[in-house]
N, C-alpha and C. Protein backbone atom coordinates (compact mmCIF):
# COMPACT_ATOMS: atom_id res chain seq x y z
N UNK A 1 0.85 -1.18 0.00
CA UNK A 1 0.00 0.00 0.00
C UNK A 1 0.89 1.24 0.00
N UNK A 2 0.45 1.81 -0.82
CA UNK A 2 1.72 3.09 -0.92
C UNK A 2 0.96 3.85 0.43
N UNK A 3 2.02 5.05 0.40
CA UNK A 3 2.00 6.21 1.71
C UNK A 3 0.78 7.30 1.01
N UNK A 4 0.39 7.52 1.68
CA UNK A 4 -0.19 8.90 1.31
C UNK A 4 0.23 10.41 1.13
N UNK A 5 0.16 11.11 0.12
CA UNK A 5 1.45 12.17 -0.27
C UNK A 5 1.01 13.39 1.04
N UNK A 6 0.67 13.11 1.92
CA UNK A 6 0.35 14.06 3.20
C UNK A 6 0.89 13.20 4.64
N UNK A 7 1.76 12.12 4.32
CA UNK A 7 2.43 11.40 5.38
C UNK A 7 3.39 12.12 5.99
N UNK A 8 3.94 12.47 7.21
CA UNK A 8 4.72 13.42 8.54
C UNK A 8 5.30 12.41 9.39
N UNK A 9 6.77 12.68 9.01
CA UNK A 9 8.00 11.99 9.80
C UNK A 9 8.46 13.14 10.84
N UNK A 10 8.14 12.53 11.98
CA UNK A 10 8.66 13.58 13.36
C UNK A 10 9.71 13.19 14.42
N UNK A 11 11.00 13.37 14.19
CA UNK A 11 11.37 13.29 15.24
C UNK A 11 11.96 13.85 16.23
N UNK A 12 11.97 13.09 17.42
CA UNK A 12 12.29 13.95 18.74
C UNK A 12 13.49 14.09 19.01
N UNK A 13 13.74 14.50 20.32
CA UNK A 13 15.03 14.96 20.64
C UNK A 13 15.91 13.26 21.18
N UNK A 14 15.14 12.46 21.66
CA UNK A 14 15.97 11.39 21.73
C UNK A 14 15.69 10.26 20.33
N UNK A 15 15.97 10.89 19.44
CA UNK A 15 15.67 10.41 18.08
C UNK A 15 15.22 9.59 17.31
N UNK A 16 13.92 9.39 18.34
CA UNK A 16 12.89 8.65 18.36
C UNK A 16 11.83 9.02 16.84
N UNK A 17 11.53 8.01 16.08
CA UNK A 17 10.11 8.58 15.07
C UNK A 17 8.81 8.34 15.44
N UNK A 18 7.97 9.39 14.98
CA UNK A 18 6.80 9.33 15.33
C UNK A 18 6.29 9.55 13.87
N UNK A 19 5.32 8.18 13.08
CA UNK A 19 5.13 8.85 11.21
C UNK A 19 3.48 9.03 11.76
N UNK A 20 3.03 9.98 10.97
CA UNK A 20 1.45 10.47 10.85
C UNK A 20 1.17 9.87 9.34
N UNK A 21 -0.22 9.90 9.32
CA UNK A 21 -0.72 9.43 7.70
C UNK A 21 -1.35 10.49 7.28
N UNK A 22 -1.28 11.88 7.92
CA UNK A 22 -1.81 13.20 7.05
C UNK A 22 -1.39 14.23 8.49
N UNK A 23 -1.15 15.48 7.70
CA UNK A 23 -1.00 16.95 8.57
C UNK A 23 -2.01 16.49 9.25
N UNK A 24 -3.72 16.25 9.65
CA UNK A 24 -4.17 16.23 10.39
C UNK A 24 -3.97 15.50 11.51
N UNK A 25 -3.87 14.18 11.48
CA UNK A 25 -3.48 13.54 12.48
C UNK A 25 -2.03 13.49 12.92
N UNK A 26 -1.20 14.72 12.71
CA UNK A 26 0.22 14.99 12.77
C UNK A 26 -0.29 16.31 14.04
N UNK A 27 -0.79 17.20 13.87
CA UNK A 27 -1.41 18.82 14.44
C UNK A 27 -2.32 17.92 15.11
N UNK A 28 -3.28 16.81 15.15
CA UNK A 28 -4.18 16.72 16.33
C UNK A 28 -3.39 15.80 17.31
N UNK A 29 -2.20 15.21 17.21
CA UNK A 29 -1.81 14.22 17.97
C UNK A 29 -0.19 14.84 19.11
N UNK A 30 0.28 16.10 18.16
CA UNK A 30 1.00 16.69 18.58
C UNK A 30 0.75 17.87 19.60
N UNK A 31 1.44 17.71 20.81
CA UNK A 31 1.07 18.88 21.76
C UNK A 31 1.55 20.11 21.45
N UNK A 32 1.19 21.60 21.19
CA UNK A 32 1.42 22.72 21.52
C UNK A 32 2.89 23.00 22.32
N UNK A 33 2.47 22.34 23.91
CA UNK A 33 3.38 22.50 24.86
C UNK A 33 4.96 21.89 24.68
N UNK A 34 5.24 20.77 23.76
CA UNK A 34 5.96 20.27 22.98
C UNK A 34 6.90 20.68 22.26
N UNK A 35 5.53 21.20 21.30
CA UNK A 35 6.56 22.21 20.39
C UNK A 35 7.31 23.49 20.33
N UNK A 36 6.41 24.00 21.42
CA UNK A 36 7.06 25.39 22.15
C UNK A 36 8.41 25.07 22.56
N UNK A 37 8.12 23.36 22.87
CA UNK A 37 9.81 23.66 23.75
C UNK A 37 10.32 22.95 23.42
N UNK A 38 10.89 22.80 22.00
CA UNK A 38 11.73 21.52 21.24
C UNK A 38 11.89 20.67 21.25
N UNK A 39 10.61 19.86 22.08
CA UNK A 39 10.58 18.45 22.11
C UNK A 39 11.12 18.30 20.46
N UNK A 40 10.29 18.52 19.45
CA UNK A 40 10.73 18.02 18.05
C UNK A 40 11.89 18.53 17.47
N UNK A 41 12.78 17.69 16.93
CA UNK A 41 13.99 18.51 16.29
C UNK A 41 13.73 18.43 14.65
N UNK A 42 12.81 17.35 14.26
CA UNK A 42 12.62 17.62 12.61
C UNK A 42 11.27 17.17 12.18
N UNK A 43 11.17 17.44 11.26
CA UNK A 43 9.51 16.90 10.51
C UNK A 43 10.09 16.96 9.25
N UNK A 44 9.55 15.76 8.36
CA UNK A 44 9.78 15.81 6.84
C UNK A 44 9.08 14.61 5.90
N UNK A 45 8.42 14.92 5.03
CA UNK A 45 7.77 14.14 4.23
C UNK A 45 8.63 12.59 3.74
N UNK A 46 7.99 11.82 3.88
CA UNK A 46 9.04 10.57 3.10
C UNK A 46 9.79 10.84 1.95
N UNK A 47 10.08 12.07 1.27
CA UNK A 47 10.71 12.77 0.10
C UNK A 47 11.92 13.24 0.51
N UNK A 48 11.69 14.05 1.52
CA UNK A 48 13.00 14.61 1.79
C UNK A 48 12.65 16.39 2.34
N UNK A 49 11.16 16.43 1.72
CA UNK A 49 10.43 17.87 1.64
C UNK A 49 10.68 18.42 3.32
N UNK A 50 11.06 19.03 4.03
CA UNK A 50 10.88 19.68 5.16
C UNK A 50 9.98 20.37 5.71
N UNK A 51 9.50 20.05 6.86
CA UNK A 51 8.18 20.69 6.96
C UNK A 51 8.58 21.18 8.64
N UNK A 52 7.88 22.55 8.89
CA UNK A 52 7.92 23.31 10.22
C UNK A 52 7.02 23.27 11.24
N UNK A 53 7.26 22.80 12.21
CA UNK A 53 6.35 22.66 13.03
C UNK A 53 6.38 23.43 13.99
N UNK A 54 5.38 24.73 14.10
CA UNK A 54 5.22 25.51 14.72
C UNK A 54 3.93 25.42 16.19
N UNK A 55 4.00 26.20 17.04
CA UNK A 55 2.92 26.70 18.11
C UNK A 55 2.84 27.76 18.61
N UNK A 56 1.84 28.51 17.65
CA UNK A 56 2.20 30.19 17.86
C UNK A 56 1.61 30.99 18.54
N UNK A 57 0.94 29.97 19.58
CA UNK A 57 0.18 30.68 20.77
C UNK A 57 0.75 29.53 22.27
N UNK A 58 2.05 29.49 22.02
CA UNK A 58 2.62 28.72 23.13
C UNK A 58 1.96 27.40 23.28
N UNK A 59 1.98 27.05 24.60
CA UNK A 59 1.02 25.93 24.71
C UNK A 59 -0.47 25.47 24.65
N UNK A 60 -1.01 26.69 24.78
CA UNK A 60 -2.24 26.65 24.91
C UNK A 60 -3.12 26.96 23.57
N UNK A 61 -2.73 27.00 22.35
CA UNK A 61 -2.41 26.81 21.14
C UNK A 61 -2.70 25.51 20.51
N UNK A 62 -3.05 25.70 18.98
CA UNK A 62 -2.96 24.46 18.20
C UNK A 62 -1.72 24.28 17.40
N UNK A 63 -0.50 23.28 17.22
CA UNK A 63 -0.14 23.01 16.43
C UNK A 63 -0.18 23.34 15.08
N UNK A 64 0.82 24.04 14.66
CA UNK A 64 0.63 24.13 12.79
C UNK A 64 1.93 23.50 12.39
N UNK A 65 1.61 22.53 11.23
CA UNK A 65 2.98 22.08 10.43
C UNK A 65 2.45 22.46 8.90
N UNK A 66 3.87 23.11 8.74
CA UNK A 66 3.48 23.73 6.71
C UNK A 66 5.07 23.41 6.28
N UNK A 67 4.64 22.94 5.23
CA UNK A 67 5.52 22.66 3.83
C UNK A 67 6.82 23.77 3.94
N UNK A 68 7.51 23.87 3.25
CA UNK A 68 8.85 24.76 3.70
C UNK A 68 8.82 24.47 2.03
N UNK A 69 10.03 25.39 1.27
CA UNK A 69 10.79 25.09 -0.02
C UNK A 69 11.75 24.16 0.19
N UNK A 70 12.30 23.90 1.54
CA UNK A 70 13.52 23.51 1.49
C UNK A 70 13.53 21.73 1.64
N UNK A 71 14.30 21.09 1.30
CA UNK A 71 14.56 19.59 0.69
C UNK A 71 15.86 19.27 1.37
N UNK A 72 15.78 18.34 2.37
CA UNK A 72 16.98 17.18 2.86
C UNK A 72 16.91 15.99 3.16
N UNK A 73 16.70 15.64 2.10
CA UNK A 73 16.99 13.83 1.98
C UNK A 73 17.94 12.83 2.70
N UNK A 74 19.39 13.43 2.39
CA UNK A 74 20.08 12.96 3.13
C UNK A 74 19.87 13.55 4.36
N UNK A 75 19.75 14.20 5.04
CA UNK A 75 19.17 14.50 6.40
C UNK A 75 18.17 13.54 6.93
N UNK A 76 17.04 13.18 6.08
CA UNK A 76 15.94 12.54 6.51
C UNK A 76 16.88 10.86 6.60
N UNK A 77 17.75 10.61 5.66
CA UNK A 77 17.57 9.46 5.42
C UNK A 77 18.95 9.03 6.81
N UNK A 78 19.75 9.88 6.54
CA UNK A 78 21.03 10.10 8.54
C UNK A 78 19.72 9.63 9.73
N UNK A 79 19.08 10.52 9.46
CA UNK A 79 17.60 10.17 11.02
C UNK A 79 17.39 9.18 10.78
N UNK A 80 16.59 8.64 10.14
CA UNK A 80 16.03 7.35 10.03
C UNK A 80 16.93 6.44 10.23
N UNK A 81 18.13 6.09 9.44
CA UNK A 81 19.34 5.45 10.21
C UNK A 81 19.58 5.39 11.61
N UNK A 82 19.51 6.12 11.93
CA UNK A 82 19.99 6.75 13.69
C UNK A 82 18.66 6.07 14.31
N UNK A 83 17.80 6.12 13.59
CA UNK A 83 16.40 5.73 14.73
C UNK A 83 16.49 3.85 14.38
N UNK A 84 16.64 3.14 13.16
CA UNK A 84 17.13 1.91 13.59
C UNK A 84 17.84 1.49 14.00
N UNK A 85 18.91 2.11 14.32
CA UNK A 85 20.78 1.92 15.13
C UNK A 85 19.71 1.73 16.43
N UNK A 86 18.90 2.94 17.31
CA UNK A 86 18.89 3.44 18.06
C UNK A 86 17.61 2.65 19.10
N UNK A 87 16.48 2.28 18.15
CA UNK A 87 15.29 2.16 18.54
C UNK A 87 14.80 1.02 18.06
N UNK A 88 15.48 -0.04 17.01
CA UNK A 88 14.67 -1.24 16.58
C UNK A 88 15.81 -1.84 16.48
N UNK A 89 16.94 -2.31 17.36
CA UNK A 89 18.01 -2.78 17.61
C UNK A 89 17.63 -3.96 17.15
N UNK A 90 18.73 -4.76 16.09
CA UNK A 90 18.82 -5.75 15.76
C UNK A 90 17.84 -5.66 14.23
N UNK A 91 17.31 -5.10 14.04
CA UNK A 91 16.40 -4.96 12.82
C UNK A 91 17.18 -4.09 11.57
N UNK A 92 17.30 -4.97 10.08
CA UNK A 92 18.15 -4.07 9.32
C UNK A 92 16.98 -3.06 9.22
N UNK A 93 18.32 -1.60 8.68
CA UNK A 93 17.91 -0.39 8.12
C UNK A 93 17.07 0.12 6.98
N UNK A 94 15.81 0.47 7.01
CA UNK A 94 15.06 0.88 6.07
C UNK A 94 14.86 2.08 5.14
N UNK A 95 14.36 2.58 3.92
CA UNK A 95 14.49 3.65 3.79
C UNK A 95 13.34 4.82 4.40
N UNK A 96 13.14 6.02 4.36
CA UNK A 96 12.36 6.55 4.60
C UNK A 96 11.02 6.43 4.53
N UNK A 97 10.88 5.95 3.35
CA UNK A 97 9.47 5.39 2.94
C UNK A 97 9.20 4.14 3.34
N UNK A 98 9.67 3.24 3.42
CA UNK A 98 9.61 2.18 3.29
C UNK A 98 9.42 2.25 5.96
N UNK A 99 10.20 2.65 6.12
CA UNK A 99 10.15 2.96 7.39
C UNK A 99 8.81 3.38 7.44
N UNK A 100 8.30 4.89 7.23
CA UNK A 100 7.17 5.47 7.64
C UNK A 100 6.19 4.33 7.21
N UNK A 101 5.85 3.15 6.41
CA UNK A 101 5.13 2.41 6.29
C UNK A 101 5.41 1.24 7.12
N UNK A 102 6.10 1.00 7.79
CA UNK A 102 6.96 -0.37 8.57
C UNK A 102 5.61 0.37 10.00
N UNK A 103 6.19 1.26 10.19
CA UNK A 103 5.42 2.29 11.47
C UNK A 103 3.90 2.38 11.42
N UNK A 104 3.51 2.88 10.65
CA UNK A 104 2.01 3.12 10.22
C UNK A 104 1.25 1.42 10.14
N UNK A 105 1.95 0.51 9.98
CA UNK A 105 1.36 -0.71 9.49
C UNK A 105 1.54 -1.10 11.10
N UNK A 106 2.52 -1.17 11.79
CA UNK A 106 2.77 -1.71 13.48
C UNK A 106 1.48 -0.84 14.01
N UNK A 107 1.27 0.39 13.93
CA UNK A 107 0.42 1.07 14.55
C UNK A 107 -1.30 0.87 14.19
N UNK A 108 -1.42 0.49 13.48
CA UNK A 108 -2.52 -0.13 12.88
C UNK A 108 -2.96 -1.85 13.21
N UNK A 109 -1.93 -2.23 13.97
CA UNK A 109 -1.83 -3.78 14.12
C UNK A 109 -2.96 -3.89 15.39
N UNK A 110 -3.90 -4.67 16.21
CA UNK A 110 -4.40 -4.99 17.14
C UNK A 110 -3.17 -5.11 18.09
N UNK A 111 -3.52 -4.50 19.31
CA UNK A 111 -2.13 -4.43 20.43
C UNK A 111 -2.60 -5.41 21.07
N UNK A 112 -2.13 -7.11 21.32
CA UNK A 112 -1.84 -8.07 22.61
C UNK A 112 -0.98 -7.52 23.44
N UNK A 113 -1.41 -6.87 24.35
CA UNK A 113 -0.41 -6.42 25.51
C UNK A 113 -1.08 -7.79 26.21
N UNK A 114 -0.19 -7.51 27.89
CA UNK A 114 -0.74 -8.54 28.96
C UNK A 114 -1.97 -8.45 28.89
N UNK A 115 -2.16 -7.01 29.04
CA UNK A 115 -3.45 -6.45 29.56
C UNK A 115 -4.47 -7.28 28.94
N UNK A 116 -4.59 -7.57 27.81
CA UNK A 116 -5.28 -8.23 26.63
C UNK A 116 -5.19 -9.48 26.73
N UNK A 117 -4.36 -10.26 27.00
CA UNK A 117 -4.18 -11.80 27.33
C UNK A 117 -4.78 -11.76 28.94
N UNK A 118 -4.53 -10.93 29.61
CA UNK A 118 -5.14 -11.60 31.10
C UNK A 118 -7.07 -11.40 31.27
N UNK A 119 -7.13 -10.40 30.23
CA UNK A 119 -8.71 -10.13 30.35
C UNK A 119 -9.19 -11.19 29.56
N UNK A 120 -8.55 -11.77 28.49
CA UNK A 120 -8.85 -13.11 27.49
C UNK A 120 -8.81 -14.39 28.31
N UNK A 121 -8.02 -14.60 29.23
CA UNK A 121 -7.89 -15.71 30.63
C UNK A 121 -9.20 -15.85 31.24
N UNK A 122 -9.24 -14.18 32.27
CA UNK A 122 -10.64 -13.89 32.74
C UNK A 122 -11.63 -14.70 32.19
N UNK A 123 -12.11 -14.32 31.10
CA UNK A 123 -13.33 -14.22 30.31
C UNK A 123 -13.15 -15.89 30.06
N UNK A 124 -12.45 -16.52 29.72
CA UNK A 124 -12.41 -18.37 29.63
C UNK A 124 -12.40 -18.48 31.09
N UNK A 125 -12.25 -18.29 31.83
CA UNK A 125 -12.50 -19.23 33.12
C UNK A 125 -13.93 -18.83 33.41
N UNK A 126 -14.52 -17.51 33.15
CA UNK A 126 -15.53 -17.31 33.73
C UNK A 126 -16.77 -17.98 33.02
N UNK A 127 -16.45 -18.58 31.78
CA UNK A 127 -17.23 -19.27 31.11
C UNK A 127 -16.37 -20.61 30.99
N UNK A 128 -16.23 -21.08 32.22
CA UNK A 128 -15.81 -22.44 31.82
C UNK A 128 -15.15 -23.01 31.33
N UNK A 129 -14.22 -22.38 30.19
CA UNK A 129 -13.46 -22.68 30.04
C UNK A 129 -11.72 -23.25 29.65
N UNK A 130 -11.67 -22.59 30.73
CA UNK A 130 -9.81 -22.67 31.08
C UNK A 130 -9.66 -23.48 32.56
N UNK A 131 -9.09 -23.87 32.70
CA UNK A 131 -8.86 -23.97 34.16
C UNK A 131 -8.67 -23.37 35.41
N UNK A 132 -9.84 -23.84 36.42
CA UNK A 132 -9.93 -23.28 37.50
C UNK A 132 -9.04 -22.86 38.38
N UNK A 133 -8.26 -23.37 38.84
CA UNK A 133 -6.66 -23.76 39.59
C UNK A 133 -5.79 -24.21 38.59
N UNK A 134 -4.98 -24.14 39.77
CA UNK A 134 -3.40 -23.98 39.51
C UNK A 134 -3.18 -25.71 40.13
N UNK A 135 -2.59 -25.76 39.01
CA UNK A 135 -2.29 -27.52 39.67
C UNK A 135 -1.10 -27.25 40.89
N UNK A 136 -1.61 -27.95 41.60
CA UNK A 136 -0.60 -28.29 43.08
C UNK A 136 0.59 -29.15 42.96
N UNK A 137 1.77 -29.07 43.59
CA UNK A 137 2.37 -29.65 43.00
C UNK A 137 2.49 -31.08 44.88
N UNK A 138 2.52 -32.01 44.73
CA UNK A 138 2.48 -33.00 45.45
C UNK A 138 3.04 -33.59 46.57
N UNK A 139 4.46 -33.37 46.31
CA UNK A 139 5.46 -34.10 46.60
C UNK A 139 5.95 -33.71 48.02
């Protein structure tokens, strides 16, 4: 599935990525208070396009990110490096695009946390069926 040409690569100061699938859900998911204070050090389209992420009423403010003229690819593509060195240890290196879709597809996945397996336990014992106890051990 290709990206959508309104996809937003953000990352932070511990050079972490965060990809959006449009400016909107980039400005509704991003805090104000954040951006005032450099949590973000870059934003840039899977292209290379640079984009600014502003908050021009401090925190209490909405988020604006807009398009720029300016283009760094190799910039985008150094980050993204740095964030698989950094953050998906042991996993080879992807490209920009190919990353912001690796991300968007994990984030879209159904989350099995514990949380989700122990309420799935619950719910079989309370209908019978899983086991009641804990086998004892004898000896």
């Amino acid at each position: 599935m290709d990206l959508s040409p309104g996809t937003v690569l953000v990352f932070d100061q511990d050079e972490d990525l965060i990809v959006f699938e449009s400016f909107v859900h980039a400005t509704n998911y991003l805090e104000a208070m954040d951006v005032s204070e450099g949590e973000y050090t870059a934003a840039y389209t899977p292209d290379g396009r640079v984009l600014a992420l502003a908050a021009p009423e401090a925190w209490k403010g909405p988020v604006v990110l807009t398009r720029t003229d300016g283009a760094d690819l190799a910039d985008l593509e150094r980050r993204v490096a740095r964030y698989w060195q950094l953050h998906q240890v042991g996993q080879p290196s992807r490209d920009p695009s190919q990353t912001a879709r690796f991300l968007i597809d994990r984030n879209n996945q159904p989350h099995r946390g514990w949380l989700k397996r122990l309420s799935n336990l619950l719910r079989r014992k309370s209908r019978g069926s899983g086991p009641t106890s804990l086998p004892h051990d004898h000896s």
